[in-house]
Protein backbone atom coordinates (compact mmCIF):
# COMPACT_ATOMS: atom_id res chain seq x y z
CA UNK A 1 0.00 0.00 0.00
CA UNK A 2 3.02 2.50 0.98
CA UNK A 3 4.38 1.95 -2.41
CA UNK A 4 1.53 2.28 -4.46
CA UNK A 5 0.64 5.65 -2.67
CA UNK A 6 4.46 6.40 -3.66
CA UNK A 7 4.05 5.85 -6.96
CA UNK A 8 0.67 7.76 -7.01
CA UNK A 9 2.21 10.59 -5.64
CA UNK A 10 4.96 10.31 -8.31
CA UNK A 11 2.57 10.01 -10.78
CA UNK A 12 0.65 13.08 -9.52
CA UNK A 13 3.99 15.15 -9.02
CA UNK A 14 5.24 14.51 -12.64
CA UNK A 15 1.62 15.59 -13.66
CA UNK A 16 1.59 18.72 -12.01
CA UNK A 17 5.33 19.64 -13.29
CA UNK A 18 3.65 18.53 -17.24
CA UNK A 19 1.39 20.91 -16.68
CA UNK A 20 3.12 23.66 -15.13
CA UNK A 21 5.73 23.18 -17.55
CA UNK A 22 3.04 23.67 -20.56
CA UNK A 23 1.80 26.97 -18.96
CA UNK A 24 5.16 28.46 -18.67
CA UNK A 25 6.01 27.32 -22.47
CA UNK A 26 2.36 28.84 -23.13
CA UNK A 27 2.08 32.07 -21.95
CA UNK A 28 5.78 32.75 -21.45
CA UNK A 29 5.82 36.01 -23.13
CA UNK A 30 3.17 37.25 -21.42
CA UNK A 31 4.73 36.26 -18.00
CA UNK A 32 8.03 38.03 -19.07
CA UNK A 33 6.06 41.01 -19.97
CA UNK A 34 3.93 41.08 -16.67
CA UNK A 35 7.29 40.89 -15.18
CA UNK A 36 8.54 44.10 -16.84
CA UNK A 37 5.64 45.52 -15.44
CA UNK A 38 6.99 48.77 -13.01
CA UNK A 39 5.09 51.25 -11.47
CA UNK A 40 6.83 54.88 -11.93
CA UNK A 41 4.56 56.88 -10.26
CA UNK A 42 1.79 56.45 -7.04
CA UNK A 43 -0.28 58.77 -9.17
CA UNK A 44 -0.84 55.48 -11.09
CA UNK A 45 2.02 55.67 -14.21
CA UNK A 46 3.05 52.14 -15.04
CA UNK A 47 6.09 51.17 -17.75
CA UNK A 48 5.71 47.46 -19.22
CA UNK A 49 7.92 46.12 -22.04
CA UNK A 50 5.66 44.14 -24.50
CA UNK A 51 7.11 40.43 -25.53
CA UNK A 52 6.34 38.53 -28.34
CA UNK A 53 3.67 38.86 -31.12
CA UNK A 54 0.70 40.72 -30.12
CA UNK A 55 -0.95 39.52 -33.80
CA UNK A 56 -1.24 43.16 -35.06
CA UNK A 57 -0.30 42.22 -39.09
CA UNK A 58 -3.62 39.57 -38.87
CA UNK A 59 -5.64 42.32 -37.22
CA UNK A 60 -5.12 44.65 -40.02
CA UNK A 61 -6.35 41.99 -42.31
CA UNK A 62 -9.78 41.72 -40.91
CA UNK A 63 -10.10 44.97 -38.57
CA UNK A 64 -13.46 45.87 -36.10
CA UNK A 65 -16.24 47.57 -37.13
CA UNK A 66 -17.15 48.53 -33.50
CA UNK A 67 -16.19 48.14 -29.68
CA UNK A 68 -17.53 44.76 -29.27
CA UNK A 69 -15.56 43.54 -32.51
CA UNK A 70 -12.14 45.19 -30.81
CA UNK A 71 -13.40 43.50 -27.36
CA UNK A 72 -13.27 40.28 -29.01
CA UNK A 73 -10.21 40.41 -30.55
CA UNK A 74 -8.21 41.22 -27.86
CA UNK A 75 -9.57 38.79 -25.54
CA UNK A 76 -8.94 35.90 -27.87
CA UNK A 77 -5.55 37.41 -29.53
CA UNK A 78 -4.34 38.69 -26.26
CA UNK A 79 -5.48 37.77 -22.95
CA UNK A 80 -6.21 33.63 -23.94
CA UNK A 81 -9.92 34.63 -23.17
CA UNK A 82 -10.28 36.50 -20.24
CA UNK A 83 -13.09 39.21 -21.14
CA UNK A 84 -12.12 42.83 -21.35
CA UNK A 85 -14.30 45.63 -21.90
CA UNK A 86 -13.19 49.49 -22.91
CA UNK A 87 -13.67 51.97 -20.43
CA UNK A 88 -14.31 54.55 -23.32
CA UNK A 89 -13.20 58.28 -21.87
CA UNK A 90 -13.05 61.75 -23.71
CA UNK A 91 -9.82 64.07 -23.27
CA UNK A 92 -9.20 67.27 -23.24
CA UNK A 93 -5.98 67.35 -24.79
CA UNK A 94 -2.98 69.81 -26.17
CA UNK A 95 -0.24 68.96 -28.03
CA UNK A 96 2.55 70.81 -30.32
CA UNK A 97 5.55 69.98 -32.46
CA UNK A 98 8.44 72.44 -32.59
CA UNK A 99 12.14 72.39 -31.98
CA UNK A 100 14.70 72.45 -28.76
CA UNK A 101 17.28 74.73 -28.58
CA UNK A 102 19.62 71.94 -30.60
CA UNK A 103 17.58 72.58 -33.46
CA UNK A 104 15.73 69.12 -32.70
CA UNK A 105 12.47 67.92 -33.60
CA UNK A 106 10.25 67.87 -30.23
CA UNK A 107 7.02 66.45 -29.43
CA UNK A 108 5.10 67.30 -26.91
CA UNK A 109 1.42 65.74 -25.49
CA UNK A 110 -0.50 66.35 -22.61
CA UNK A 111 -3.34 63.90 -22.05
CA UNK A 112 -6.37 65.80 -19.55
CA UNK A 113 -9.65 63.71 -18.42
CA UNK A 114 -10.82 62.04 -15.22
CA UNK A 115 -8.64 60.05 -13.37
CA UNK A 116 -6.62 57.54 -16.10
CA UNK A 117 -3.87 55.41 -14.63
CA UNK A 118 -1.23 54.89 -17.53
CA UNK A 119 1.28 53.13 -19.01
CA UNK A 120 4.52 53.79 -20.60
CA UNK A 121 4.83 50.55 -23.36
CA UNK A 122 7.72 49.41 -25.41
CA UNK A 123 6.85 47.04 -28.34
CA UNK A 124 9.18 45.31 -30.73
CA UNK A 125 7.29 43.64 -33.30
CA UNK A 126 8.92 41.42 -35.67
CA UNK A 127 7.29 42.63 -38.65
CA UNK A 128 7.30 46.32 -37.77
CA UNK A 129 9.24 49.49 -36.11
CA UNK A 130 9.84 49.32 -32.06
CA UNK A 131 7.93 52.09 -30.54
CA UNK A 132 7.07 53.64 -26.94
CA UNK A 133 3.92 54.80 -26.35
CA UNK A 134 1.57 55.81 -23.75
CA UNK A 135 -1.80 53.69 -22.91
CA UNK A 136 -4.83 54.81 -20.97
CA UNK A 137 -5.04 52.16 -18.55
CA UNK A 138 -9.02 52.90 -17.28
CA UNK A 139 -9.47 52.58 -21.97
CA UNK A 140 -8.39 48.58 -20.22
CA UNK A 141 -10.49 48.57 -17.74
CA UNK A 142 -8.19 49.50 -14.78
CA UNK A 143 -9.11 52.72 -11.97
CA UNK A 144 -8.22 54.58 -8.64
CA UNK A 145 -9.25 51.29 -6.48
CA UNK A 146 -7.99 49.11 -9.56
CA UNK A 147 -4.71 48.89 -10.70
CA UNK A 148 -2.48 46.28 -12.07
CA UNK A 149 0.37 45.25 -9.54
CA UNK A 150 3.57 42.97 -11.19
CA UNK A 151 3.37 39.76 -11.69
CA UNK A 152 -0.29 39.30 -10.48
CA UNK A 153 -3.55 38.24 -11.97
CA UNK A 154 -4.93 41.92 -11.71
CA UNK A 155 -2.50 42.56 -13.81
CA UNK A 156 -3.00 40.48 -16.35
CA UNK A 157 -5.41 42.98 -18.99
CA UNK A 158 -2.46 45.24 -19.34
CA UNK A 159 -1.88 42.64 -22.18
CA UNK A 160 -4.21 44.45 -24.31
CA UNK A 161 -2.07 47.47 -23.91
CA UNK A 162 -0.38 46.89 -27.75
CA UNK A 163 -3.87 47.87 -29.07
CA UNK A 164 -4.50 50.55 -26.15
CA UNK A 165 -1.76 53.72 -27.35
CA UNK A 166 -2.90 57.51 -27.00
CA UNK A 167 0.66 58.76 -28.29
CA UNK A 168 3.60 57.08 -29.04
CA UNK A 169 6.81 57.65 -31.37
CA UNK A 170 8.61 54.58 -32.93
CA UNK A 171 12.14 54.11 -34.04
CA UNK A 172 11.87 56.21 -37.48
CA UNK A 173 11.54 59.13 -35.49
CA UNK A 174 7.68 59.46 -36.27
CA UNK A 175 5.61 60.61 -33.58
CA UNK A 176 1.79 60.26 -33.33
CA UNK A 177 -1.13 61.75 -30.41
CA UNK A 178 -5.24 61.17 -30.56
CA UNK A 179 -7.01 64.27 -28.87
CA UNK A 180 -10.86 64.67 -29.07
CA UNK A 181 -12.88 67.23 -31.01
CA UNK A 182 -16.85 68.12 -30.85
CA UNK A 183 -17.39 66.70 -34.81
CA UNK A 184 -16.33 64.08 -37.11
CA UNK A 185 -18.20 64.17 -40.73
CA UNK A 186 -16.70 61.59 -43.10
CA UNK A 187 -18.33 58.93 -45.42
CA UNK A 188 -17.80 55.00 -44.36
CA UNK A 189 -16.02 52.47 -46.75
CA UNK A 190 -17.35 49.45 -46.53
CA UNK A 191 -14.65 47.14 -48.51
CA UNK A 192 -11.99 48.75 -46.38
CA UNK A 193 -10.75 47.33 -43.16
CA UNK A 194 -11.70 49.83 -40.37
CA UNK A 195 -9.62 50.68 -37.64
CA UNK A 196 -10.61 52.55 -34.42
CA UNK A 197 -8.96 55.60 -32.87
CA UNK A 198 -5.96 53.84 -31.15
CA UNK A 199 -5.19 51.11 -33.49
CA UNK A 200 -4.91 54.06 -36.20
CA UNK A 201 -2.12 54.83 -33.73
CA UNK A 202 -0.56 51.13 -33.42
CA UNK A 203 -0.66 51.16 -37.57
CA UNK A 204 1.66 54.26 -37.61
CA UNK A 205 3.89 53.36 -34.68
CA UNK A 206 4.18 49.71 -36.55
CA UNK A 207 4.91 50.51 -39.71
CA UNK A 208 5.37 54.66 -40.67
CA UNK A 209 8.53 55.90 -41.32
CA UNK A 210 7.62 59.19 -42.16
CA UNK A 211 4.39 61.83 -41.92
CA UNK A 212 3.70 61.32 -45.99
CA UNK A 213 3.52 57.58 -45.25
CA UNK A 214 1.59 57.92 -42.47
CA UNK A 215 -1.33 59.66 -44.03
CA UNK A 216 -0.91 57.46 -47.07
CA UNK A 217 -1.65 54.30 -44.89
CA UNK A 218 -4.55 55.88 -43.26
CA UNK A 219 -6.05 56.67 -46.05
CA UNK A 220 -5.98 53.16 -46.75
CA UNK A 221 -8.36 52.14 -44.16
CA UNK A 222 -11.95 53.10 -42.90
CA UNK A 223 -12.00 54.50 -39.09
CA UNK A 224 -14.77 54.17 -36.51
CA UNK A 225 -14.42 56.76 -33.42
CA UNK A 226 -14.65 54.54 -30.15
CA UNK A 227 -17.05 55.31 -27.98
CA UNK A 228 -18.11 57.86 -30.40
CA UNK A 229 -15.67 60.31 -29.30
CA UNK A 230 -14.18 61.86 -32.20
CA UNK A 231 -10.69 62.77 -32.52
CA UNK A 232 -8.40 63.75 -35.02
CA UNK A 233 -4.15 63.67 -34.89
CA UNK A 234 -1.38 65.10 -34.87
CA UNK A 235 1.49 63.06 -36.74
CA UNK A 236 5.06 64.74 -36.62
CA UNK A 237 8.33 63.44 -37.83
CA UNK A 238 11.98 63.64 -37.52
CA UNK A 239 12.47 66.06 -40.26
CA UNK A 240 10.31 68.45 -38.69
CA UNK A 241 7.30 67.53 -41.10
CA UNK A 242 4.08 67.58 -39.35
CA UNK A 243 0.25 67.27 -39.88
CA UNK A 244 -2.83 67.08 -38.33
CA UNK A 245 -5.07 64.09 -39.44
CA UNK A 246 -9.13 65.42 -39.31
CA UNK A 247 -11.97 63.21 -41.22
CA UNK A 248 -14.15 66.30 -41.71
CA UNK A 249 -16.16 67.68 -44.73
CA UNK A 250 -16.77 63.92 -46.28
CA UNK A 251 -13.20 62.24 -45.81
CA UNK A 252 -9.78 62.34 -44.43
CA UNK A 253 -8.13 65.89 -44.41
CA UNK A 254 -4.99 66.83 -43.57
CA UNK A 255 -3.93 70.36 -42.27
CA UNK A 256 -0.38 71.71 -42.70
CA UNK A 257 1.21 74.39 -40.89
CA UNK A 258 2.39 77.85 -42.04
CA UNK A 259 5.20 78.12 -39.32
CA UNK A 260 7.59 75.71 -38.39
CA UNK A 261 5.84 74.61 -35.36
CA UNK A 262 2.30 73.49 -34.90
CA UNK A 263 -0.12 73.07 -32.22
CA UNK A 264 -3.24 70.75 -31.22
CA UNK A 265 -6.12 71.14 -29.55
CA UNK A 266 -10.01 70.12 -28.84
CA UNK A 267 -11.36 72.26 -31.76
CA UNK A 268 -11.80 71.35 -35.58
CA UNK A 269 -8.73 73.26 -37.50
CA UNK A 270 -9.58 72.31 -40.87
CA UNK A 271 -9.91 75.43 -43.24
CA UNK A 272 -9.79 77.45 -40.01
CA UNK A 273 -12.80 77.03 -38.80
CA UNK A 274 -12.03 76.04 -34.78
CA UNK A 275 -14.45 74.50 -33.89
CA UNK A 276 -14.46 73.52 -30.23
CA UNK A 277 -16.62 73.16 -27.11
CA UNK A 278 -16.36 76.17 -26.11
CA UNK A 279 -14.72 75.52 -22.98
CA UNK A 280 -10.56 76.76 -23.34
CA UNK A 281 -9.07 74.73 -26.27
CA UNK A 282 -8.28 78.05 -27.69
CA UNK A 283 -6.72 79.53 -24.91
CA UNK A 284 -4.30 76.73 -24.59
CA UNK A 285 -3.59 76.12 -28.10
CA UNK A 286 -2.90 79.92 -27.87
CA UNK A 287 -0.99 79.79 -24.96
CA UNK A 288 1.18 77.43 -26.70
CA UNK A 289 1.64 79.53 -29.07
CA UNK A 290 3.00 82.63 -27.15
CA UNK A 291 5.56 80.68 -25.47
CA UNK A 292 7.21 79.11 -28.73
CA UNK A 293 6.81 82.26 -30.69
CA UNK A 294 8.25 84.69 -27.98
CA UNK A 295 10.88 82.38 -27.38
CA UNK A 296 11.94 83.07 -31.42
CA UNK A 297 10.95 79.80 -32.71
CA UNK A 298 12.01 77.33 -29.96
CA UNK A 299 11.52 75.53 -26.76
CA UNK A 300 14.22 74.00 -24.49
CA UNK A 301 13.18 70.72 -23.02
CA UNK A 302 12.55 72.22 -20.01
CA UNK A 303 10.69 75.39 -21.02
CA UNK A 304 8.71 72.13 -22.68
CA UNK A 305 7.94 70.48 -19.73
CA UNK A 306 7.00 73.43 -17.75
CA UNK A 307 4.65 74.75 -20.56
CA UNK A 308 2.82 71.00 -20.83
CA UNK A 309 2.35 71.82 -16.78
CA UNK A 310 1.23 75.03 -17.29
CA UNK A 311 -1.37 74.58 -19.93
CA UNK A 312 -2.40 71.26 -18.00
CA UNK A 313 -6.36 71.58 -18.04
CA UNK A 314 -7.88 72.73 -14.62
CA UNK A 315 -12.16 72.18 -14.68
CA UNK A 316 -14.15 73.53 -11.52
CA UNK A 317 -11.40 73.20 -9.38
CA UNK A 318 -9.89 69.81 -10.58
CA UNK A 319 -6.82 69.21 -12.27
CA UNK A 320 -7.64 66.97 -14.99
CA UNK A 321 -4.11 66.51 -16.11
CA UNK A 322 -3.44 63.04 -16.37
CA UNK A 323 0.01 62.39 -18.12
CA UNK A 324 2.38 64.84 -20.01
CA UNK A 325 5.09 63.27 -22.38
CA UNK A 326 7.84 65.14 -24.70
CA UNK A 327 9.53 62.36 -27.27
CA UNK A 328 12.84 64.47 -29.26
CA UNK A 329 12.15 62.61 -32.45
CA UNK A 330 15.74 62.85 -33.34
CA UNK A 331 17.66 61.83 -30.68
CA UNK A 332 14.94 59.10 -29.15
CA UNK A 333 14.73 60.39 -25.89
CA UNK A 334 11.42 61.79 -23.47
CA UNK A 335 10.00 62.61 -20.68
CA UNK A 336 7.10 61.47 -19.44
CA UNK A 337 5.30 62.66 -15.80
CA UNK A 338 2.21 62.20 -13.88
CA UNK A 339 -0.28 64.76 -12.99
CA UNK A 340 1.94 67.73 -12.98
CA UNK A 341 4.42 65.72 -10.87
CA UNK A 342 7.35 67.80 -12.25
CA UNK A 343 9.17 66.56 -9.19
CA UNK A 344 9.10 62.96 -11.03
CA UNK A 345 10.15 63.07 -13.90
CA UNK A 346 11.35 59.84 -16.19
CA UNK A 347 13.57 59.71 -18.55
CA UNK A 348 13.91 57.27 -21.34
CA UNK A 349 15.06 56.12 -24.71
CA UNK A 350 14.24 54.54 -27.29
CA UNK A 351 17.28 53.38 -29.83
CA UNK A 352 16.44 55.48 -33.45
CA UNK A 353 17.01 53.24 -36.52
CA UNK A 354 16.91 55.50 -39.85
């Protein structure tokens, strides 16, 4: 009897190992990137490195027509089944291209809402350009009494982060930021493959080297707004090139700038119209404005960071600044803080390939 409980518990030992072993060979990129997993900030700021093949070249074969499609995707693709379902916010954004006092190509994004925990991601896809960019965490799911913690079960929808980015630059030196505006008036394509608002942003980080081809692949695909907030975007690159992407007046327009800098806000700019909410979009686009042109032309990295604090938006008493980020599009480098935190600051780099 003592031997056959031996060999029973053998048996049931080697089992166990089997299996363990088959989970570890089966989700082992997605333990070594819930390992990377780091939070930077007790505001909620979170970096994560990305392993593996997050399946984005067979995504862009069949797209999503709508939340639910996206929902689906990503819990099959992503997170072996586990259910995830968008926590679809609106932003009050700003965000401007110009140069540092090096004569480099600076990018600089401010993301403003309710509370949004985030997360700083770097992605190396096989068939595409490494990138950084910066998810909206609560887009996932994730809150104030909610966040993801390491290596942990709760953490485990940050694996949908790939398809998650609000702004992001990749290793051509091409830079890329949603920010929501009151209209959207385009005409559907139904034999295209439709994107929504932050895969548009996953395409260019993936696969743009360059503005031109950046608008030229959008233009290839239909786009669906989620959560029916609309946005439009502002691309930049490392030659200074920039644009902002609107789909107003019946399709995809693109607006150019008449100075060497240009600036984004919550208001339509297409033909110069600006229209907003009517709540200060304008005064921080202009406020942008003032300090690059007074300063001839030019922002230092810190006069950067202290103007993305500045024009941070403040609603009724509330600081809705969630995350600020400047990427230099030449050199690879950014900053990236929480909520004003200009006391925390973090630095990092992303190796240019051009």
């Amino acid at each position: 009897m003592k031997k056959k409980l031996r060999r029973t518990g053998i048996v049931i030992l080697i089992i166990i190992f089997v299996l363990l072993f088959a989970v570890l060979v089966l989700f082992r990129n997605e333990l070594y990137s819930l390992a990377s997993l780091n939070k930077i900030d007790t505001y909620g700021m979170f970096q994560m490195t990305y392993y593996g093949d997050y399946g984005f070249d067979d995504f862009l074969k069949v797209g999503a027509k709508s939340d639910r499609e996206m929902e689906r995707i990503i819990t099959k693709r992503l997170l072996k089944g586990m259910p995830i379902n968008f926590g679809v916010t609106g932003d009050g954004c700003t965000a401007f291209v110009t140069k540092n006092e090096q004569g480099e190509v600076i990018y600089g994004r401010n993301f403003d809402f309710l509370y949004s925990p985030s997360l700083q991601l770097f992605t190396k896809p096989d068939h595409g350009y490494a990138s950084v960019s910066t998810v909206n965490l609560s887009f996932a799911g994730y809150g104030e009494g909610n966040l993801p913690s390491g290596l942990s079960f709760g953490s485990f929808l940050t694996l949908a982060a790939p398809y998650l980015p609000f702004d992001g630059m990749n290793e051509k030196g091409v830079a890329m930021a949603l920010l929501a505006v009151p209209e959207a008036d385009y005409s559907r394509n139904d034999n295209a493959i439709t994107l929504n608002t932050t895969t548009a942003i996953r395409l260019v980080l993936d696969k743009a080297a360059s503005v031109d081809e950046a608008v030229q692949m959008l233009k290839g695909y239909d786009i669906y707004f989620s959560g029916g907030i609309n946005c439009h975007f502002l691309i930049a690159d490392a030659s200074g090139k920039s644009v902002i992407v609107e789909y107003y007046n019946g399709g995809l327009q693109t607006i150019i700038p008449m100075e060497d800098y240009q600036i984004a806000s919550n208001f339509i700019a297409y033909n110069g119209l600006n229209i907003g909410e009517g709540y200060d979009e304008l005064t921080r686009h202009d406020a942008v404005k003032t300090a690059i042109e007074s300063n001839r032309g030019f922002l230092s990295n810190n006069q950067a960071i202290a103007l993305l604090a500045e024009v941070g938006v403040i609603n009724e008493g509330t600081d809705k600044l969630q995350w600020s980020v400047l990427y230099n599009l030449n050199t690879g480098e950014g900053n990236i803080f929480a909520h004003r935190n200009i006391h925390n600051i973090i630095n990092f780099h992303l190796n240019l390939n051009r």
